[in-house]
Protein backbone atom coordinates (compact mmCIF):
# COMPACT_ATOMS: atom_id res chain seq x y z
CA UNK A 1 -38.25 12.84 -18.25
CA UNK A 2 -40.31 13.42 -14.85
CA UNK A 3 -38.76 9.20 -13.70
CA UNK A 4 -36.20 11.39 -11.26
CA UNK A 5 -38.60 13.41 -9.52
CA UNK A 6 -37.66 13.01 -5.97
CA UNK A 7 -33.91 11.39 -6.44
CA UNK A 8 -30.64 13.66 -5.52
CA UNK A 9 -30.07 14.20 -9.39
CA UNK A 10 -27.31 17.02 -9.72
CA UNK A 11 -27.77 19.50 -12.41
CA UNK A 12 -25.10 19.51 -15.21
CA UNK A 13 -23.95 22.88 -13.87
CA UNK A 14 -23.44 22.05 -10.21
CA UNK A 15 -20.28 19.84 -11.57
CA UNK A 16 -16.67 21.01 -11.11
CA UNK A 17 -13.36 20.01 -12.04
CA UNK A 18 -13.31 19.01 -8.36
CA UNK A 19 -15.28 15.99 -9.19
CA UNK A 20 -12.99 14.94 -11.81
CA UNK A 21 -10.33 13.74 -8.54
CA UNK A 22 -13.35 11.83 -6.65
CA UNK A 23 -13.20 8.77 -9.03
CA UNK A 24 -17.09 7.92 -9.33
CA UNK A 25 -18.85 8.62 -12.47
CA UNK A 26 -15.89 9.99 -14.22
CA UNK A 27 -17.06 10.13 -17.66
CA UNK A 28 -20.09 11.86 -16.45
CA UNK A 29 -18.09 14.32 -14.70
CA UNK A 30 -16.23 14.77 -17.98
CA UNK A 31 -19.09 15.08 -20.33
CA UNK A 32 -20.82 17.86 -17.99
CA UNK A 33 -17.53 20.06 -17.54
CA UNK A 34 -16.97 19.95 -21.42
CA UNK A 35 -20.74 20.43 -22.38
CA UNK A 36 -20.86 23.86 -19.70
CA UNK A 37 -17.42 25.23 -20.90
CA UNK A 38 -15.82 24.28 -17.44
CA UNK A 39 -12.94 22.24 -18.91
CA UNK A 40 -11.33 22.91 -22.12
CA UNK A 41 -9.85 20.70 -24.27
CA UNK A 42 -6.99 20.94 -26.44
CA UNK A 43 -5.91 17.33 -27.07
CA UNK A 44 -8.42 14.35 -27.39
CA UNK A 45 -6.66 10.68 -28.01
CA UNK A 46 -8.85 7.81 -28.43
CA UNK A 47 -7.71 4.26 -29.05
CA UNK A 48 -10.35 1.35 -29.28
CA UNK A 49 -9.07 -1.84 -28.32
CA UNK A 50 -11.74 -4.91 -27.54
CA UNK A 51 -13.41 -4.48 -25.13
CA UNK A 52 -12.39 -1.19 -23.86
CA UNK A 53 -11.63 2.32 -25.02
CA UNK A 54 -9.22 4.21 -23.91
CA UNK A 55 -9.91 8.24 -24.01
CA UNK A 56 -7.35 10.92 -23.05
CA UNK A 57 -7.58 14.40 -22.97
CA UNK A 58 -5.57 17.58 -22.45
CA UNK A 59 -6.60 20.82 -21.39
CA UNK A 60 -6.81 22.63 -18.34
C-alpha cells in the first residue's frame, strides 16, 4: 500500500471524462469515472474473442 509514496499517483477522483480523449491508460480512465459516478452507463457490450476483448459502452 505505502510502494507509491513519492510517485505522481493521481487519485481516483482527480479523473475526468477529459482523460477518456488522451488515449493512455484508457481502461483506467474508465474504471475511475464509473467507480466515482462521473460517467454513466446505460449500455455495456462485451464480446471475448482470443486474445482480446472487446468492451463498449454507452452513456454520457
Amino acid at each position: 500500500m505505502h510502494g507509491n509514496k513519492g510517485k505522481n499517483c493521481r487519485k481516483i477522483t482527480d479523473y475526468t471524462t477529459n482523460d477518456l480523449f488522451l488515449g493512455k491508460n484508457l481502461d483506467i480512465v474508465t474504471a475511475a469515472l464509473l467507480l466515482t459516478g462521473k460517467l454513466k452507463v446505460d449500455f455495456v457490450k462485451l464480446y471475448r474473442g482470443s486474445p482480446a476483448v472487446s468492451v463498449e459502452l454507452l452513456g454520457k
